[in-house]
PDB file of N, CA and C in Angstrom:
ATOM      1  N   UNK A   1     153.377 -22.416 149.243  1.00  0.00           N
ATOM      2  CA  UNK A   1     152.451 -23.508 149.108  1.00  0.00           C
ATOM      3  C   UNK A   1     152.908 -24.362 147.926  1.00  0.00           C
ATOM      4  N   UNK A   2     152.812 -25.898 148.058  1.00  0.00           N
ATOM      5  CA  UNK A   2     153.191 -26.585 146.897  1.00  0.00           C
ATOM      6  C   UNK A   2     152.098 -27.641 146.589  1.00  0.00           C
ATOM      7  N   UNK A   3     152.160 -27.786 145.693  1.00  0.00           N
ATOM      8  CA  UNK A   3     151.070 -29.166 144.875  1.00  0.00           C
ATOM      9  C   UNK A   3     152.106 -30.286 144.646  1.00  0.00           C
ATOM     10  N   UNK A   4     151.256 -31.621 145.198  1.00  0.00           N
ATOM     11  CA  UNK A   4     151.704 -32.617 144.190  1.00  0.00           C
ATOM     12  C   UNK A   4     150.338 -33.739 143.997  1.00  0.00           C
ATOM     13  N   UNK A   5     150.600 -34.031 142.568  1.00  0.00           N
ATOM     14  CA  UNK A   5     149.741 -35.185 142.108  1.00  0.00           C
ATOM     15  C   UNK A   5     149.920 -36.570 142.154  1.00  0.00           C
ATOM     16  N   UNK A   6     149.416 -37.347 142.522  1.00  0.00           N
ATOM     17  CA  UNK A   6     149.402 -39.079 143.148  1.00  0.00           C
ATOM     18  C   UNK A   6     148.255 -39.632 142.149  1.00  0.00           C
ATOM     19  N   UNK A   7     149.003 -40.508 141.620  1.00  0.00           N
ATOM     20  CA  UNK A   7     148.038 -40.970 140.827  1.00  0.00           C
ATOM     21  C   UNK A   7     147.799 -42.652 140.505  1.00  0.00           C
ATOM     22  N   UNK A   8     146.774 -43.196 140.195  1.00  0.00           N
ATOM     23  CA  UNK A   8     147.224 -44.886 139.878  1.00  0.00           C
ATOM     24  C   UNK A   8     145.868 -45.364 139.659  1.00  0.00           C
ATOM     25  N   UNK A   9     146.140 -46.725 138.773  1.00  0.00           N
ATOM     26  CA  UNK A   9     144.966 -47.154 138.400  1.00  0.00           C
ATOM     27  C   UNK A   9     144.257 -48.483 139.141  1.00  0.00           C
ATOM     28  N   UNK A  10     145.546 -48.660 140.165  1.00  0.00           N
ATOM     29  CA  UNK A  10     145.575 -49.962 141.055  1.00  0.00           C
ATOM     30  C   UNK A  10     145.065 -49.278 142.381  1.00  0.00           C
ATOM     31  N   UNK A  11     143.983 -49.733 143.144  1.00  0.00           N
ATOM     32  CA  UNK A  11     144.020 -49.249 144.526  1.00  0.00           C
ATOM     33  C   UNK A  11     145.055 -49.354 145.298  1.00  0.00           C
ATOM     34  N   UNK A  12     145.869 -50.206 145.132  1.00  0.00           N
ATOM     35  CA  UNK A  12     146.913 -50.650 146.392  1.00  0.00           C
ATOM     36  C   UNK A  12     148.385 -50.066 146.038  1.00  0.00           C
ATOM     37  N   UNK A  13     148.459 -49.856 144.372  1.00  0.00           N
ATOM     38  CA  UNK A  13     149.271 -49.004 144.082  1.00  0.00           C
ATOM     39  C   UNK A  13     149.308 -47.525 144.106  1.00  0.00           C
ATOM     40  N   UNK A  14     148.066 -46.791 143.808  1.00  0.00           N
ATOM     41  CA  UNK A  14     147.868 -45.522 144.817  1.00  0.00           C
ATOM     42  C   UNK A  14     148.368 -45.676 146.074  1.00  0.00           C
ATOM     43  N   UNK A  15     147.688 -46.163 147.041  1.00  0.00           N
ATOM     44  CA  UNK A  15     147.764 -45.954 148.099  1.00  0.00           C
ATOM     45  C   UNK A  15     149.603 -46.469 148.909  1.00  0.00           C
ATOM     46  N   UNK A  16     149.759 -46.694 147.577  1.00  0.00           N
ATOM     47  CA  UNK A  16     151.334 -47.075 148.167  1.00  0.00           C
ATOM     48  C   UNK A  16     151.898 -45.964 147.511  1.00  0.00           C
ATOM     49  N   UNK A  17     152.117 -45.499 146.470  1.00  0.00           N
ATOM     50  CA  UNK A  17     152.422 -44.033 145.845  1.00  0.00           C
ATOM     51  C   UNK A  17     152.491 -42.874 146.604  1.00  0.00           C
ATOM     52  N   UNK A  18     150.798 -42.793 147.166  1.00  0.00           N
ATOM     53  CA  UNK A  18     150.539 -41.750 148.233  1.00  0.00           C
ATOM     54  C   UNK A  18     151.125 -41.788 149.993  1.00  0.00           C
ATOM     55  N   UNK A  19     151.605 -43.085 150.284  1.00  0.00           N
ATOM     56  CA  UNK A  19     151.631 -43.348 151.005  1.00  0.00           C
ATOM     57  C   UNK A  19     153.569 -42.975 150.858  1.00  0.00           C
ATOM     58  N   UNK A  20     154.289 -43.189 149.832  1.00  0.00           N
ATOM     59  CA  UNK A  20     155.771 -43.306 149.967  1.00  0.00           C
ATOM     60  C   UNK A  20     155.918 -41.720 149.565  1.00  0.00           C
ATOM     61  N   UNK A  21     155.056 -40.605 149.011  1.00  0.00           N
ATOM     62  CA  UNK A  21     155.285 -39.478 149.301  1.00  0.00           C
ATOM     63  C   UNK A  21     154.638 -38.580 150.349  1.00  0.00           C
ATOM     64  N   UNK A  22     153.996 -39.157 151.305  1.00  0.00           N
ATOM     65  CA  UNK A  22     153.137 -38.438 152.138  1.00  0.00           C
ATOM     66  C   UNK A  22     154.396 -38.629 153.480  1.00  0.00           C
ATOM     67  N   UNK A  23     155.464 -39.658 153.412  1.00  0.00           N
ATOM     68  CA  UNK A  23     156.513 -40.438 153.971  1.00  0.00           C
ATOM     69  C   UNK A  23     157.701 -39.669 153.851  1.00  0.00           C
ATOM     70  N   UNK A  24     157.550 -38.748 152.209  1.00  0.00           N
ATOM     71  CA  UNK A  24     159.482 -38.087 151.776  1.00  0.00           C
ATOM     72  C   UNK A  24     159.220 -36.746 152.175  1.00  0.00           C
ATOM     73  N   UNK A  25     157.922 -36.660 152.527  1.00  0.00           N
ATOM     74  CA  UNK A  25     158.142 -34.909 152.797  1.00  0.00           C
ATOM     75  C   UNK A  25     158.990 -34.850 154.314  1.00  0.00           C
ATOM     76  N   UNK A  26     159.841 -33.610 153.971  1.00  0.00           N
ATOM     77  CA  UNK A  26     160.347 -33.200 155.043  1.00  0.00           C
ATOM     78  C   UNK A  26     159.446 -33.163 156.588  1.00  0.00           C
ATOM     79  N   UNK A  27     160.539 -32.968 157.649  1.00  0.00           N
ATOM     80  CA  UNK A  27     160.022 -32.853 158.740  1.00  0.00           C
ATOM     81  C   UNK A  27     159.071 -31.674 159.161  1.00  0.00           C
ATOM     82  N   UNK A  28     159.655 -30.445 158.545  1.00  0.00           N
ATOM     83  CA  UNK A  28     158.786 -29.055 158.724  1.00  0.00           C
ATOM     84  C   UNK A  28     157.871 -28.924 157.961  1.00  0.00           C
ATOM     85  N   UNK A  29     157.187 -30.086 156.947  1.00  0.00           N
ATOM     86  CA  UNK A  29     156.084 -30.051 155.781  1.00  0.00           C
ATOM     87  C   UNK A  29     155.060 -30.364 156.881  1.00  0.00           C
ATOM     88  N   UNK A  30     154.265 -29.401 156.639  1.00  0.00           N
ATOM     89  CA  UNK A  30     152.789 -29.501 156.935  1.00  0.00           C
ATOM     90  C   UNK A  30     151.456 -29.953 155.987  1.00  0.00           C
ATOM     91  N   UNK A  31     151.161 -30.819 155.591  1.00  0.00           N
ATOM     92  CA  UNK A  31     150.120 -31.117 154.769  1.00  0.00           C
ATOM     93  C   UNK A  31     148.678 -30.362 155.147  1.00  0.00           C
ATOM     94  N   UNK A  32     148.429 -29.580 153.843  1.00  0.00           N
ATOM     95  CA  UNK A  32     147.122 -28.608 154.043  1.00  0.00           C
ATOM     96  C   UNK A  32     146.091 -29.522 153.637  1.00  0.00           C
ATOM     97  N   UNK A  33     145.533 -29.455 152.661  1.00  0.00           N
ATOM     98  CA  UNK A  33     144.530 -30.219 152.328  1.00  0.00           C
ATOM     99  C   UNK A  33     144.757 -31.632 151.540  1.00  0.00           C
ATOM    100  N   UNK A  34     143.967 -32.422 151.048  1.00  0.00           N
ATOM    101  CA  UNK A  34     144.170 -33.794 149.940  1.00  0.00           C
ATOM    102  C   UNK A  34     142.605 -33.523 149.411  1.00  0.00           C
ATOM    103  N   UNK A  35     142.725 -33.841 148.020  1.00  0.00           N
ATOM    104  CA  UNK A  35     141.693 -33.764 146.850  1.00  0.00           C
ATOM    105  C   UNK A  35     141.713 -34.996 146.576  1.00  0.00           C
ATOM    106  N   UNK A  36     140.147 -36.037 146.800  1.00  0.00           N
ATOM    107  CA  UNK A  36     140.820 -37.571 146.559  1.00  0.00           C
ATOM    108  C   UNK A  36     139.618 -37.217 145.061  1.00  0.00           C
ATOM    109  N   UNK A  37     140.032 -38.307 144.048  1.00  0.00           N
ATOM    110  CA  UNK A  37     138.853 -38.562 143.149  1.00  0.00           C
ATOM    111  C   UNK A  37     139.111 -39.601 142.569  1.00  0.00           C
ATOM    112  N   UNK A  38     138.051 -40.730 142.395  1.00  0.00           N
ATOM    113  CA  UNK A  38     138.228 -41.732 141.431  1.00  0.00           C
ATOM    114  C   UNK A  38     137.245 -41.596 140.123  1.00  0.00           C
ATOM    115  N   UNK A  39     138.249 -41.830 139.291  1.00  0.00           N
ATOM    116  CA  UNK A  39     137.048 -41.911 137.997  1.00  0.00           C
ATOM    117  C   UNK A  39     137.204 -42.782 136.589  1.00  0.00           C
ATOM    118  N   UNK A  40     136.182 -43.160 136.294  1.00  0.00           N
ATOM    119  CA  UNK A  40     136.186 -44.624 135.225  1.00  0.00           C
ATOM    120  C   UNK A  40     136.715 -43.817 134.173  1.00  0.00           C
ATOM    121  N   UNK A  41     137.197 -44.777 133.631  1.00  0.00           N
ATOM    122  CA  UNK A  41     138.201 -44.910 132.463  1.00  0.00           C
ATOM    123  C   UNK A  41     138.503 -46.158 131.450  1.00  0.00           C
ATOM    124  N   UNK A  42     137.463 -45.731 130.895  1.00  0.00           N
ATOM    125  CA  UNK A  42     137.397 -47.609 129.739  1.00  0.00           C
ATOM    126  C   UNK A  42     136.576 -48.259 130.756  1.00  0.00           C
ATOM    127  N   UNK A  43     137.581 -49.200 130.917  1.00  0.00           N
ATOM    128  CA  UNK A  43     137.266 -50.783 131.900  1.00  0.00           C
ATOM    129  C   UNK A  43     137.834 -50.477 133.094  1.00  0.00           C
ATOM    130  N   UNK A  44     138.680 -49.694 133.204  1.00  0.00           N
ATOM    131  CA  UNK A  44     139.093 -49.279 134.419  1.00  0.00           C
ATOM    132  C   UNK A  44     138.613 -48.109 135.662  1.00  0.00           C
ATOM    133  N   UNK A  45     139.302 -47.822 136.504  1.00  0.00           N
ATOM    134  CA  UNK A  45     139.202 -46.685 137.089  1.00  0.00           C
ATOM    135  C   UNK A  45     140.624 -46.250 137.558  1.00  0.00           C
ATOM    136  N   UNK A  46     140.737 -44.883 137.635  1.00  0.00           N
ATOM    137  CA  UNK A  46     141.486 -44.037 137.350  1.00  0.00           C
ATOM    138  C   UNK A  46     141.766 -43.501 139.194  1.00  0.00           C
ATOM    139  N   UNK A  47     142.534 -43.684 139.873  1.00  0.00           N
ATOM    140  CA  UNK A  47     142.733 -42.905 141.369  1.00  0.00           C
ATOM    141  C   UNK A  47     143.270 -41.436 141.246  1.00  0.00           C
ATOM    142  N   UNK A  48     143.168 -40.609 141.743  1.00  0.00           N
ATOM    143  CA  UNK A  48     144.299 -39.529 142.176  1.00  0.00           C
ATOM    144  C   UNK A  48     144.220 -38.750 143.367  1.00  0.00           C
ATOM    145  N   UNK A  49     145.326 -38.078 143.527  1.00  0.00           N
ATOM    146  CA  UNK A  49     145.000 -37.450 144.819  1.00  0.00           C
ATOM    147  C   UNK A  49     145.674 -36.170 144.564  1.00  0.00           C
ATOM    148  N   UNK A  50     145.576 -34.944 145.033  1.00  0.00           N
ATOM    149  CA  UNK A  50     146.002 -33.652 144.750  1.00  0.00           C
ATOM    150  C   UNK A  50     146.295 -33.498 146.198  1.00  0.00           C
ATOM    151  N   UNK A  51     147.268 -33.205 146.823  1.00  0.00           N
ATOM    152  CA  UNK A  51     148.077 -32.931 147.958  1.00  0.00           C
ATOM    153  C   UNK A  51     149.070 -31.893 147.922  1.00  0.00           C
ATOM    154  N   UNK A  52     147.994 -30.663 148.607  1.00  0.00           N
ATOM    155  CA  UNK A  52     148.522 -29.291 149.252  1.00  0.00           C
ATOM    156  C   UNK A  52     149.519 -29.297 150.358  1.00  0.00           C
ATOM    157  N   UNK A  53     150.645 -28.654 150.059  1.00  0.00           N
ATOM    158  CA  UNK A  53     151.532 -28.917 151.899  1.00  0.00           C
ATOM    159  C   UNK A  53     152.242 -27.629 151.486  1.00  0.00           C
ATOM    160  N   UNK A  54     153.215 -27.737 152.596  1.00  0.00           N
ATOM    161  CA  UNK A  54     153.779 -26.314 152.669  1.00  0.00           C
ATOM    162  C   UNK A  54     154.901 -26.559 153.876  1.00  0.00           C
ATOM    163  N   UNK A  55     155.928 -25.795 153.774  1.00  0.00           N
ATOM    164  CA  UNK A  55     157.380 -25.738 154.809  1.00  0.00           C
ATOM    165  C   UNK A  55     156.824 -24.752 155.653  1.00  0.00           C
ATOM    166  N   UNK A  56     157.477 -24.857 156.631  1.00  0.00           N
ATOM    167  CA  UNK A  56     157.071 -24.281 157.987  1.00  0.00           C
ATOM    168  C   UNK A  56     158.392 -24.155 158.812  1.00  0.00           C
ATOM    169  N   UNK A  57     158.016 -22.598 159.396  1.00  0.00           N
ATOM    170  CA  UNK A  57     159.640 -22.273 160.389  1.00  0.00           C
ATOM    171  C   UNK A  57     159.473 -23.102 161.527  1.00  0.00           C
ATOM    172  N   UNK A  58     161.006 -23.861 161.689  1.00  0.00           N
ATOM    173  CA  UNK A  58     160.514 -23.985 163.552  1.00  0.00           C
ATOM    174  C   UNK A  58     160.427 -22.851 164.132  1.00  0.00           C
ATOM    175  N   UNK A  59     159.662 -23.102 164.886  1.00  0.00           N
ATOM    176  CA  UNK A  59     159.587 -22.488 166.317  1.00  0.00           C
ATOM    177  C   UNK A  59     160.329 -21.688 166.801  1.00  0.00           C
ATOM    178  N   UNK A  60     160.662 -20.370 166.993  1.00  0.00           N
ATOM    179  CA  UNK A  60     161.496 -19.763 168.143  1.00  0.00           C
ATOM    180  C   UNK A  60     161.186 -19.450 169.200  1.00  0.00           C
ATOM    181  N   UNK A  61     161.919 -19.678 169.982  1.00  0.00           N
ATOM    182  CA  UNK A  61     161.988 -19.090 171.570  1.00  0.00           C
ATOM    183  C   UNK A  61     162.484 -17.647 171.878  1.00  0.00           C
TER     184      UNK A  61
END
């Protein structure tokens, strides 16, 4: 099982972050769960995402 963290303070830059590693995982990566949370920060707000995945055998016959 592996973790990775996505993070950004721009909506559109998250979602492009999350979006260009949800894109590099390998073909046999299976994505388990996503942890979304936004939270204020100053004047801002803060995105992240916690994204569970994991490698997987192909298939045998």
């Amino acid at each position: 099982m592996r973790f990775k963290l996505v993070t950004g303070s721009d909506p559109e830059l998250f979602e492009e972050r999350l979006n260009r590693f949800v894109e590099s995982l390998p073909e046999d990566a299976i994505v388990v769960d996503v942890k979304l949370t936004a939270t204020q920060a100053g004047e801002g707000v803060t995105y992240a995402a916690l994204v569970q995945y994991k490698r997987v055998e192909p298939w045998q016959e």
